[in-house]
C-alpha atoms as a PDB file:
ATOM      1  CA  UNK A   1      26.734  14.646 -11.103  1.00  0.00           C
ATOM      2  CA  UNK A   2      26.179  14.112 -14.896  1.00  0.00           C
ATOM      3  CA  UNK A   3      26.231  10.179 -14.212  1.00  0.00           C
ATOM      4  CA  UNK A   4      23.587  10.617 -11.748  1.00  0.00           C
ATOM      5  CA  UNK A   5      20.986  12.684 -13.888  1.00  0.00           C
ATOM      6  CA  UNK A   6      22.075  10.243 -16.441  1.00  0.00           C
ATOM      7  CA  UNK A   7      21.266   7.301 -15.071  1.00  0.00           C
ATOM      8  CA  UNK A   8      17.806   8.615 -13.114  1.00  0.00           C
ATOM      9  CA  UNK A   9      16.908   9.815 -16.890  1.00  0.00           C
ATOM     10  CA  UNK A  10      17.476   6.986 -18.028  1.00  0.00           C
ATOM     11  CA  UNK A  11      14.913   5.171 -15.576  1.00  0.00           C
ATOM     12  CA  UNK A  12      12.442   7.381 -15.968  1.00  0.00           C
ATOM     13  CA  UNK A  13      12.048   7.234 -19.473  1.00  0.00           C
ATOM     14  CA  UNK A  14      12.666   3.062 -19.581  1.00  0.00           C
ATOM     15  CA  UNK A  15       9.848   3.057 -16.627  1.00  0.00           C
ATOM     16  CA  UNK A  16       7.187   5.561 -18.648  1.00  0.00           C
ATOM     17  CA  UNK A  17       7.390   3.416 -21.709  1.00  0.00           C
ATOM     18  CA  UNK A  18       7.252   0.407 -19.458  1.00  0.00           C
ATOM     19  CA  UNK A  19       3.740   2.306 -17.514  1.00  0.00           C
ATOM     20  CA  UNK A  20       1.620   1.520 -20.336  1.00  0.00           C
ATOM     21  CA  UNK A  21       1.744  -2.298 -19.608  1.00  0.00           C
ATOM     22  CA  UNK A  22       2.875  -2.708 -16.065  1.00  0.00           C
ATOM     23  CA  UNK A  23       0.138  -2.526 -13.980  1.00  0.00           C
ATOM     24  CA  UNK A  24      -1.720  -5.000 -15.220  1.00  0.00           C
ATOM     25  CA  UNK A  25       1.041  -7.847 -15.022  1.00  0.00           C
ATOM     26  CA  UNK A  26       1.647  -6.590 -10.946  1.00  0.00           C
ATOM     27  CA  UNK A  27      -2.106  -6.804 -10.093  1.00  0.00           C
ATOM     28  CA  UNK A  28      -1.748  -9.867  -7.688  1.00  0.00           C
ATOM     29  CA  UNK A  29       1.159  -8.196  -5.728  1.00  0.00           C
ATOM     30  CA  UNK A  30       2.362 -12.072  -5.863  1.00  0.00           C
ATOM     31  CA  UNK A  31       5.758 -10.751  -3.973  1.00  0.00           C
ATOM     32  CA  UNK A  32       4.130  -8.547  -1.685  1.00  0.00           C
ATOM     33  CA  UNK A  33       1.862 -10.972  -0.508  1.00  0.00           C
ATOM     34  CA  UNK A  34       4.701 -13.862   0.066  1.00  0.00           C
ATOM     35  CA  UNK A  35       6.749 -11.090   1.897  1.00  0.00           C
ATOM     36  CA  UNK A  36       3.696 -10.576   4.419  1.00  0.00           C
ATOM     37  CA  UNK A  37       3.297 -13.895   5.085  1.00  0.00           C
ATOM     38  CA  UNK A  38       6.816 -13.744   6.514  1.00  0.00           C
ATOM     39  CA  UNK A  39       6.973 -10.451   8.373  1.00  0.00           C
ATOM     40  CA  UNK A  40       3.289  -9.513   8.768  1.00  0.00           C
ATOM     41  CA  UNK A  41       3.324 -10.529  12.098  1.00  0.00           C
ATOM     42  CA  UNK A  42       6.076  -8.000  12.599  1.00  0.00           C
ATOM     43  CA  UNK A  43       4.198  -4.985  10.973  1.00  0.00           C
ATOM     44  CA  UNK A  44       0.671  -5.691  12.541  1.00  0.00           C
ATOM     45  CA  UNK A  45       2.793  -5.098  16.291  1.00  0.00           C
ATOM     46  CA  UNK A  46       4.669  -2.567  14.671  1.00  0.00           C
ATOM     47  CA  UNK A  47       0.975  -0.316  13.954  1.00  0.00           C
ATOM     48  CA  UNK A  48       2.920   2.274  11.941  1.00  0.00           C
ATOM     49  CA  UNK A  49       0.510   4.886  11.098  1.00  0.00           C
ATOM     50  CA  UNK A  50       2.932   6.602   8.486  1.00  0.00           C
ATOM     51  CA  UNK A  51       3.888   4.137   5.210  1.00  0.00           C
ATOM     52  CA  UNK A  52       6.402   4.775   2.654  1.00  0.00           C
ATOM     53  CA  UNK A  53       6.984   2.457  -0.843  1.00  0.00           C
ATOM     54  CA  UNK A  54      10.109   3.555  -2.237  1.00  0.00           C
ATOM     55  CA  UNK A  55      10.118   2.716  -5.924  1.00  0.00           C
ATOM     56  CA  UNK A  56       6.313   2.005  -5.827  1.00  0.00           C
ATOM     57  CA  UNK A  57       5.856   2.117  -9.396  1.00  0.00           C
ATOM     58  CA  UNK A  58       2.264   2.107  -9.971  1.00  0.00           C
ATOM     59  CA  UNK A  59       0.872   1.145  -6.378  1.00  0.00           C
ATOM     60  CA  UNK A  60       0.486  -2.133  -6.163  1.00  0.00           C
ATOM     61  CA  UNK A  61       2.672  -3.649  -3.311  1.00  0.00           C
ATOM     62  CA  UNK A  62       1.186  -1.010  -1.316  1.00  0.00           C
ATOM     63  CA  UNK A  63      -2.427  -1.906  -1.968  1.00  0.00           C
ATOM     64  CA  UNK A  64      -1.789  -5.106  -1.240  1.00  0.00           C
ATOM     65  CA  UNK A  65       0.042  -3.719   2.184  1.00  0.00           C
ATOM     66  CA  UNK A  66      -3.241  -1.345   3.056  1.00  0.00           C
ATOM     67  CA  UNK A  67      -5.523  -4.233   2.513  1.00  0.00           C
ATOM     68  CA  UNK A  68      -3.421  -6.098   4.861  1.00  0.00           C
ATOM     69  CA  UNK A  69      -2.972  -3.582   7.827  1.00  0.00           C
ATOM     70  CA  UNK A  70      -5.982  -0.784   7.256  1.00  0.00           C
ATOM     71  CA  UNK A  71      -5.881   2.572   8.299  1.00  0.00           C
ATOM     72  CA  UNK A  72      -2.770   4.018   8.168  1.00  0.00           C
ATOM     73  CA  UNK A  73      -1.215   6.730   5.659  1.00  0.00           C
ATOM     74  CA  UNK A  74       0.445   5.551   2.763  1.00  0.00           C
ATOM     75  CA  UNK A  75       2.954   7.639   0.835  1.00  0.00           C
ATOM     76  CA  UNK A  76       4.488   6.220  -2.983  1.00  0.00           C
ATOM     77  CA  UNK A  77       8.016   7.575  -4.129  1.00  0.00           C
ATOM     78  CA  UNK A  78       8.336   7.141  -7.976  1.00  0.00           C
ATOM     79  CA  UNK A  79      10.540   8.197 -10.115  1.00  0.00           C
ATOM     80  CA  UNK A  80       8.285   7.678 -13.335  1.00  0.00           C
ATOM     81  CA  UNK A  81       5.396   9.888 -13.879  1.00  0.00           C
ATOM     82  CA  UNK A  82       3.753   7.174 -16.273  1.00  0.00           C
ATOM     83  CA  UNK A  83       3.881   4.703 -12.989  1.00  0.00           C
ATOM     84  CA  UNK A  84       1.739   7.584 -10.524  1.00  0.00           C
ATOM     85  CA  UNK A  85      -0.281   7.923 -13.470  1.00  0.00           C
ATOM     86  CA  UNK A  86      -1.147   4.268 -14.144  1.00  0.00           C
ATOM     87  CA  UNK A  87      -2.058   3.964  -9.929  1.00  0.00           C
ATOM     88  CA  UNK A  88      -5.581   3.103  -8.150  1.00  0.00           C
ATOM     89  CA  UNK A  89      -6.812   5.671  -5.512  1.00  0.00           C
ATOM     90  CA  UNK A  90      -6.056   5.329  -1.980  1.00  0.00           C
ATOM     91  CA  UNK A  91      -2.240   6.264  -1.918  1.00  0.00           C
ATOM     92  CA  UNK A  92      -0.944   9.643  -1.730  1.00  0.00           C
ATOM     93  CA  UNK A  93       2.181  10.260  -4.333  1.00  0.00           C
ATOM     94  CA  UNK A  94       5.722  11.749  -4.314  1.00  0.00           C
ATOM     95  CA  UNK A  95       7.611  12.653  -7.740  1.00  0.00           C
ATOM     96  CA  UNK A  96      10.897  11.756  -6.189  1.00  0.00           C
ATOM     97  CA  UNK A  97      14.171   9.039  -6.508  1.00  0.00           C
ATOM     98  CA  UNK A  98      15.656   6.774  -3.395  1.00  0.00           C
ATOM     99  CA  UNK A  99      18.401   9.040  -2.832  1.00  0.00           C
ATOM    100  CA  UNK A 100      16.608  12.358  -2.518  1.00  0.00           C
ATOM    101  CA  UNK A 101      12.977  11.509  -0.556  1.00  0.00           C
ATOM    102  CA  UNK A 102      11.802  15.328   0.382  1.00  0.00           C
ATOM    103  CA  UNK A 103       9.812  13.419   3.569  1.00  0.00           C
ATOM    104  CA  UNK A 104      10.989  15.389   6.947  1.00  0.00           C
ATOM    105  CA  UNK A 105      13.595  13.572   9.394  1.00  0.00           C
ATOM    106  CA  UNK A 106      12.592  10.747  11.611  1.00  0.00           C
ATOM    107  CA  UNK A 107       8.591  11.117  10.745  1.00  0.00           C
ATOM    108  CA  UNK A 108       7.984   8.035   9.138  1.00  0.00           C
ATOM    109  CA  UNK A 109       7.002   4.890  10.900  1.00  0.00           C
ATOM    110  CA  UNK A 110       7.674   2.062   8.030  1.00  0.00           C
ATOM    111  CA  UNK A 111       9.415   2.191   4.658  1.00  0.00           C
ATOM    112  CA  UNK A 112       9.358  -1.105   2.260  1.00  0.00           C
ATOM    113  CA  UNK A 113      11.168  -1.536  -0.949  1.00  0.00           C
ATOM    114  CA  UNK A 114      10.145  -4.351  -2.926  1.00  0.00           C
ATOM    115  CA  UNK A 115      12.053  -5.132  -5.730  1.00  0.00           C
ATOM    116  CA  UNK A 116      13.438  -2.139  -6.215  1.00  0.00           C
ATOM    117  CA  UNK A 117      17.580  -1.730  -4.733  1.00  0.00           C
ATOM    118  CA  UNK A 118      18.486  -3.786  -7.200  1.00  0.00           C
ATOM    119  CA  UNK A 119      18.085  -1.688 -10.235  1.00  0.00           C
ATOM    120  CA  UNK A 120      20.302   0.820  -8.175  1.00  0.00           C
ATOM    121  CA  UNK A 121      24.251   1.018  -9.253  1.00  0.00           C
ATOM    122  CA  UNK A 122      26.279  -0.011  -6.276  1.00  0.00           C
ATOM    123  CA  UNK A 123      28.028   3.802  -6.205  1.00  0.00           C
ATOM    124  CA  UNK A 124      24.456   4.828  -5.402  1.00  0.00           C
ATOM    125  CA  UNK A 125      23.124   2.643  -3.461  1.00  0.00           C
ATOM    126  CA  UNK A 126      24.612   3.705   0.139  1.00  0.00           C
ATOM    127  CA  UNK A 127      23.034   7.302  -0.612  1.00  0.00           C
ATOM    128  CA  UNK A 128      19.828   5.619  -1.262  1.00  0.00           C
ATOM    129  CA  UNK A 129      20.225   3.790   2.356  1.00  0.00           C
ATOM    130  CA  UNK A 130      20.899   6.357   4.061  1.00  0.00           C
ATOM    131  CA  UNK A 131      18.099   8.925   2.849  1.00  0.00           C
ATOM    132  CA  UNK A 132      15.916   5.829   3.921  1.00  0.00           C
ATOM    133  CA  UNK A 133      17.455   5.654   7.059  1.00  0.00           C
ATOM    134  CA  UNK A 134      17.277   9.799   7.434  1.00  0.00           C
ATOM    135  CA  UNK A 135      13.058   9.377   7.169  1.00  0.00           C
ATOM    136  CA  UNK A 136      12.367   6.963   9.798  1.00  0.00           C
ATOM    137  CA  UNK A 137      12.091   7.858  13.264  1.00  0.00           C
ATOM    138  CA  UNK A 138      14.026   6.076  15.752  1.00  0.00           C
ATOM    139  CA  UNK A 139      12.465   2.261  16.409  1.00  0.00           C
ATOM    140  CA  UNK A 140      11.125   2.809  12.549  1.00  0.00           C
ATOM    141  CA  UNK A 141      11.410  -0.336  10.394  1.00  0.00           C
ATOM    142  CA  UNK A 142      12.947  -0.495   7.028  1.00  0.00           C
ATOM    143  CA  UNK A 143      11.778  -4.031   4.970  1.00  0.00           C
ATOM    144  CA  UNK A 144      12.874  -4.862   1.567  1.00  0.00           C
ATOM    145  CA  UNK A 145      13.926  -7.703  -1.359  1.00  0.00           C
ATOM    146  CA  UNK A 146      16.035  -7.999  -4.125  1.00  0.00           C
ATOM    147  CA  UNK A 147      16.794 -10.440  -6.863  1.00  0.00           C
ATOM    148  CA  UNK A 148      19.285 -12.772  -6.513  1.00  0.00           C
ATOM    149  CA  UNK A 149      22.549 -13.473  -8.393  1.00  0.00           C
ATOM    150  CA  UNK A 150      21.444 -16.747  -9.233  1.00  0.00           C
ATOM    151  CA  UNK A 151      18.510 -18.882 -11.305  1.00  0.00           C
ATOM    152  CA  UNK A 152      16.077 -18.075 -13.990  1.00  0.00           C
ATOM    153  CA  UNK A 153      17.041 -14.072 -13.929  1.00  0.00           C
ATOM    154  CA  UNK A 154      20.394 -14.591 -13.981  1.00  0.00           C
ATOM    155  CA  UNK A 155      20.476 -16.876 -17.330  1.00  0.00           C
ATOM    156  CA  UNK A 156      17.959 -13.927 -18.893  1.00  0.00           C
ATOM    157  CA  UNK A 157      20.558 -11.217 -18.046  1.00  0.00           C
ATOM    158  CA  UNK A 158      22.857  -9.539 -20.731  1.00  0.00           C
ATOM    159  CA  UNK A 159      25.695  -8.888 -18.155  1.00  0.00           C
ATOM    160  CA  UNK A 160      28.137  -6.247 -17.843  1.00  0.00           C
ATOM    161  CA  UNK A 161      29.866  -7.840 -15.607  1.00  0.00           C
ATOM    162  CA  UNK A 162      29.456 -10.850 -12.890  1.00  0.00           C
ATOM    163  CA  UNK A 163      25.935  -9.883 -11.889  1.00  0.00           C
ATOM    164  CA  UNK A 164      25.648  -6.657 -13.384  1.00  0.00           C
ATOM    165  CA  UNK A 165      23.429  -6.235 -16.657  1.00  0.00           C
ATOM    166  CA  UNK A 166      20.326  -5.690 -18.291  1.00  0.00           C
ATOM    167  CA  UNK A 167      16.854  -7.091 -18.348  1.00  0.00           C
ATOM    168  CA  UNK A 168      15.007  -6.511 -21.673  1.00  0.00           C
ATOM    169  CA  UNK A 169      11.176  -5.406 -21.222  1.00  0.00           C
ATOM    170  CA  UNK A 170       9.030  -6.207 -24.319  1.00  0.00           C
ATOM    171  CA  UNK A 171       5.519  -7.097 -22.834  1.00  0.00           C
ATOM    172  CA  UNK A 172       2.866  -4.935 -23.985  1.00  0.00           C
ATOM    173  CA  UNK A 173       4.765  -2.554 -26.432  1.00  0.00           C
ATOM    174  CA  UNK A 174       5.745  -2.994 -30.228  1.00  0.00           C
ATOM    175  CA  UNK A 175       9.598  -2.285 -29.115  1.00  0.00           C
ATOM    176  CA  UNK A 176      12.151  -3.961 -26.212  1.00  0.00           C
ATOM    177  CA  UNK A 177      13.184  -1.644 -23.026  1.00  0.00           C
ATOM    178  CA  UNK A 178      16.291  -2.475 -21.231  1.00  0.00           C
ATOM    179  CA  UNK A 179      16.316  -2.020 -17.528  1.00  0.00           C
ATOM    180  CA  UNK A 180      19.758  -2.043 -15.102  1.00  0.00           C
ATOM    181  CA  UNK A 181      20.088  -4.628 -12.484  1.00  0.00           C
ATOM    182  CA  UNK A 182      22.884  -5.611  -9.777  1.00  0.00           C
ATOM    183  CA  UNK A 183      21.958  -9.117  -8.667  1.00  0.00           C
ATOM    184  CA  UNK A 184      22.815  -9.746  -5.108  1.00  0.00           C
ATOM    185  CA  UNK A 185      24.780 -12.342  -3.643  1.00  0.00           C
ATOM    186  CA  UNK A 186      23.747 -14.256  -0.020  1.00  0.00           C
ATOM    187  CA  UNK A 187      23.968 -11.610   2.673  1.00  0.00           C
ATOM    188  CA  UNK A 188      25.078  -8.782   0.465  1.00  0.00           C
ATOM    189  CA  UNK A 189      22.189  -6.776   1.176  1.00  0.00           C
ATOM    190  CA  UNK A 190      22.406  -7.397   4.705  1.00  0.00           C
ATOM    191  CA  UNK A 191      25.607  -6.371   5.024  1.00  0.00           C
ATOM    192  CA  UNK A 192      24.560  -2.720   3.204  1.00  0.00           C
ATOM    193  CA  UNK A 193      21.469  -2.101   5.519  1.00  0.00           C
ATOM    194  CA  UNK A 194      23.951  -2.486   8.769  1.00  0.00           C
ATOM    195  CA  UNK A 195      26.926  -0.359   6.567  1.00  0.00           C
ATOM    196  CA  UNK A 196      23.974   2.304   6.445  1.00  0.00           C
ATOM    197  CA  UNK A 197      23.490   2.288  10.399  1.00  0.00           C
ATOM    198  CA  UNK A 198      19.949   0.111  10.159  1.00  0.00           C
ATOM    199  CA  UNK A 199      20.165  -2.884  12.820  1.00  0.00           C
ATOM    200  CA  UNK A 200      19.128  -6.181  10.674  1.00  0.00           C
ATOM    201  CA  UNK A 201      16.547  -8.203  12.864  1.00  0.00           C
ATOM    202  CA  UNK A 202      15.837 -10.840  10.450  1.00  0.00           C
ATOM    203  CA  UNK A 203      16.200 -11.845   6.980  1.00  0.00           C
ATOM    204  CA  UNK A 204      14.695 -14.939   4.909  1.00  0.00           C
ATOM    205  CA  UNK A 205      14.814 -15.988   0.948  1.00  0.00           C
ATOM    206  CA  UNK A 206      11.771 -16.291  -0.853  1.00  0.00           C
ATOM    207  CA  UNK A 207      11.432 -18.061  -4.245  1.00  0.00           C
ATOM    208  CA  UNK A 208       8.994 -17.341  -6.522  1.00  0.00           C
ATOM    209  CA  UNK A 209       9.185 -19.559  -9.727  1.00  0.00           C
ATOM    210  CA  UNK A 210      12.687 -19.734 -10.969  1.00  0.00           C
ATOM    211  CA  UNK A 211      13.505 -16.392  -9.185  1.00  0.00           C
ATOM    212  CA  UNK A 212      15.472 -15.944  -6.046  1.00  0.00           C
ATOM    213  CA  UNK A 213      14.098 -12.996  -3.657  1.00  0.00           C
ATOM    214  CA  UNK A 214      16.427 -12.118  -0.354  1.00  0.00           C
ATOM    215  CA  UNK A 215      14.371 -10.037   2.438  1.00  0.00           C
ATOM    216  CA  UNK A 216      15.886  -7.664   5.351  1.00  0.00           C
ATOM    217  CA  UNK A 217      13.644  -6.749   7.991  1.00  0.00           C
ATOM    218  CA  UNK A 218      15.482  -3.659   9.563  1.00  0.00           C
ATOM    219  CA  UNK A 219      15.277  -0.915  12.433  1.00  0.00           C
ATOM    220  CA  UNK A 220      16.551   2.405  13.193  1.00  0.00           C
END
C-alpha cells in the first residue's frame, strides 16, 4: 500500500508542476488525430454515447475526439488537479487514478487511453486493466497507445532497467521534472489487454517523428 500512494504522489505532484506548460504543447492532439484516422471508422459505428479518457491530463485528446464524433458525454479521469484545472469547457471531470475509476459497472460505452499505460509500473498495470474493463458494458470498446521500447524515446531515457526509466520534463519551468515510463515491446500490450479479459480486434503502430506508438482496439 505505501508503494502505491507513493508512486500516485509522486505523479501528481510531477504532473501539477508539469500543468503550467502542458497544454499548450498538446493543443494539436497530433496523436489523437493519427489514432482516428485508423480506428475512426470503428468508433463512428460504434455511436457510444458515454466517453471516458483515462489519464486525460488537461483535455485535449478528448476535444479532439468530440470534434470528431459530436454529441455524446465525455467524462476525463486525472490524477493531477493542475491538468483539470488547465482544461477547455465541454468535458465533465473525475479526480481519480486508472486503478480506482468511481464510474458504476458496465455503464460506459468507450474508454481511450492515449499515452498514458506506459507511465504505469508493470505491478500496477493489470489493476488498472481491469478497473477499465469493470466500467464498460458488455460489447464496450477499450482503445489505447503506448510508447515503444525503441527510437528517439528510448535514447532520451535514463533507464532503470531494459526499458524502464525516466523522462526529464523541463519545457516551460525554470527546473527539470522526471516522469516514470515502461516502454513496451511488439505485442506486449496486446498480450495485457487479453490477460485482463478484453478481446483484441485490431492493433496497428503509428510513428510520429522519431517515436514509436503501438495501438489496441479492444472489446468487452
Amino acid at each position: 500500500m505505501y508503494y502505491f500512494v507513493e508512486y500516485l504522489r509522486r505523479v501528481m505532484e510531477a504532473y501539477d508542476i508539469i500543468s503550467r506548460a502542458y497544454p499548450e504543447t498538446r493543443e494539436g492532439g497530433l496523436l489523437a488525430g493519427a489514432l482516428l484516422s485508423e480506428v475512426g471508422d470503428f468508433i463512428r459505428e460504434l455511436a457510444p454515447r458515454l466517453v471516458l479518457d483515462v489519464g486525460a491530463g488537461a483535455g485535449g485528446n478528448l476535444e479532439v475526439l468530440r470534434k470528431f464524433l459530436g454529441n455524446s458525454m465525455y467524462i476525463g479521469c486525472e490524477l493531477s488537479i493542475g491538468m483539470i484545472r488547465a482544461s477547455g469547457g465541454g468535458i465533465e471531470w473525475i479526480n481519480c487514478s486508472s486503478t480506482h475509476i468511481p464510474i458504476r459497472t458496465e455503464s460506459l460505452d468507450l474508454v481511450v487511453s492515449i499515452a498514458v499505460l506506459h507511465h504505469i509500473p508493470k505491478n500496477l498495470i493489470m489493476d488498472a486493466l481491469r478497473e477499465i474493463r469493470r466500467v464498460l458494458r458488455i460489447g464496450g470498446a477499450f482503445i489505447t497507445t503506448v510508447w515503444g521500447c525503441e527510437g528517439e524515446v528510448l535514447r532520451r531515457l535514463r533507464g532503470l532497467s531494459d526499458c524502464e526509466g525516466y523522462l526529464p520534463w523541463s519545457y516551460g519551468l525554470d527546473r527539470e521534472v522526471l516522469r516514470f515510463y515502461r516502454l513496451y515491446r511488439k505485442g506486449e500490450l496486446e498480450g495485457e489487454v487479453i490477460n485482463a479479459g478484453l478481446n483484441v480486434i485490431k492493433n496497428g503502430v503509428i510513428r510520429i517523428g522519431g517515436f514509436i506508438n503501438y495501438y489496441v482496439v479492444s472489446r468487452k
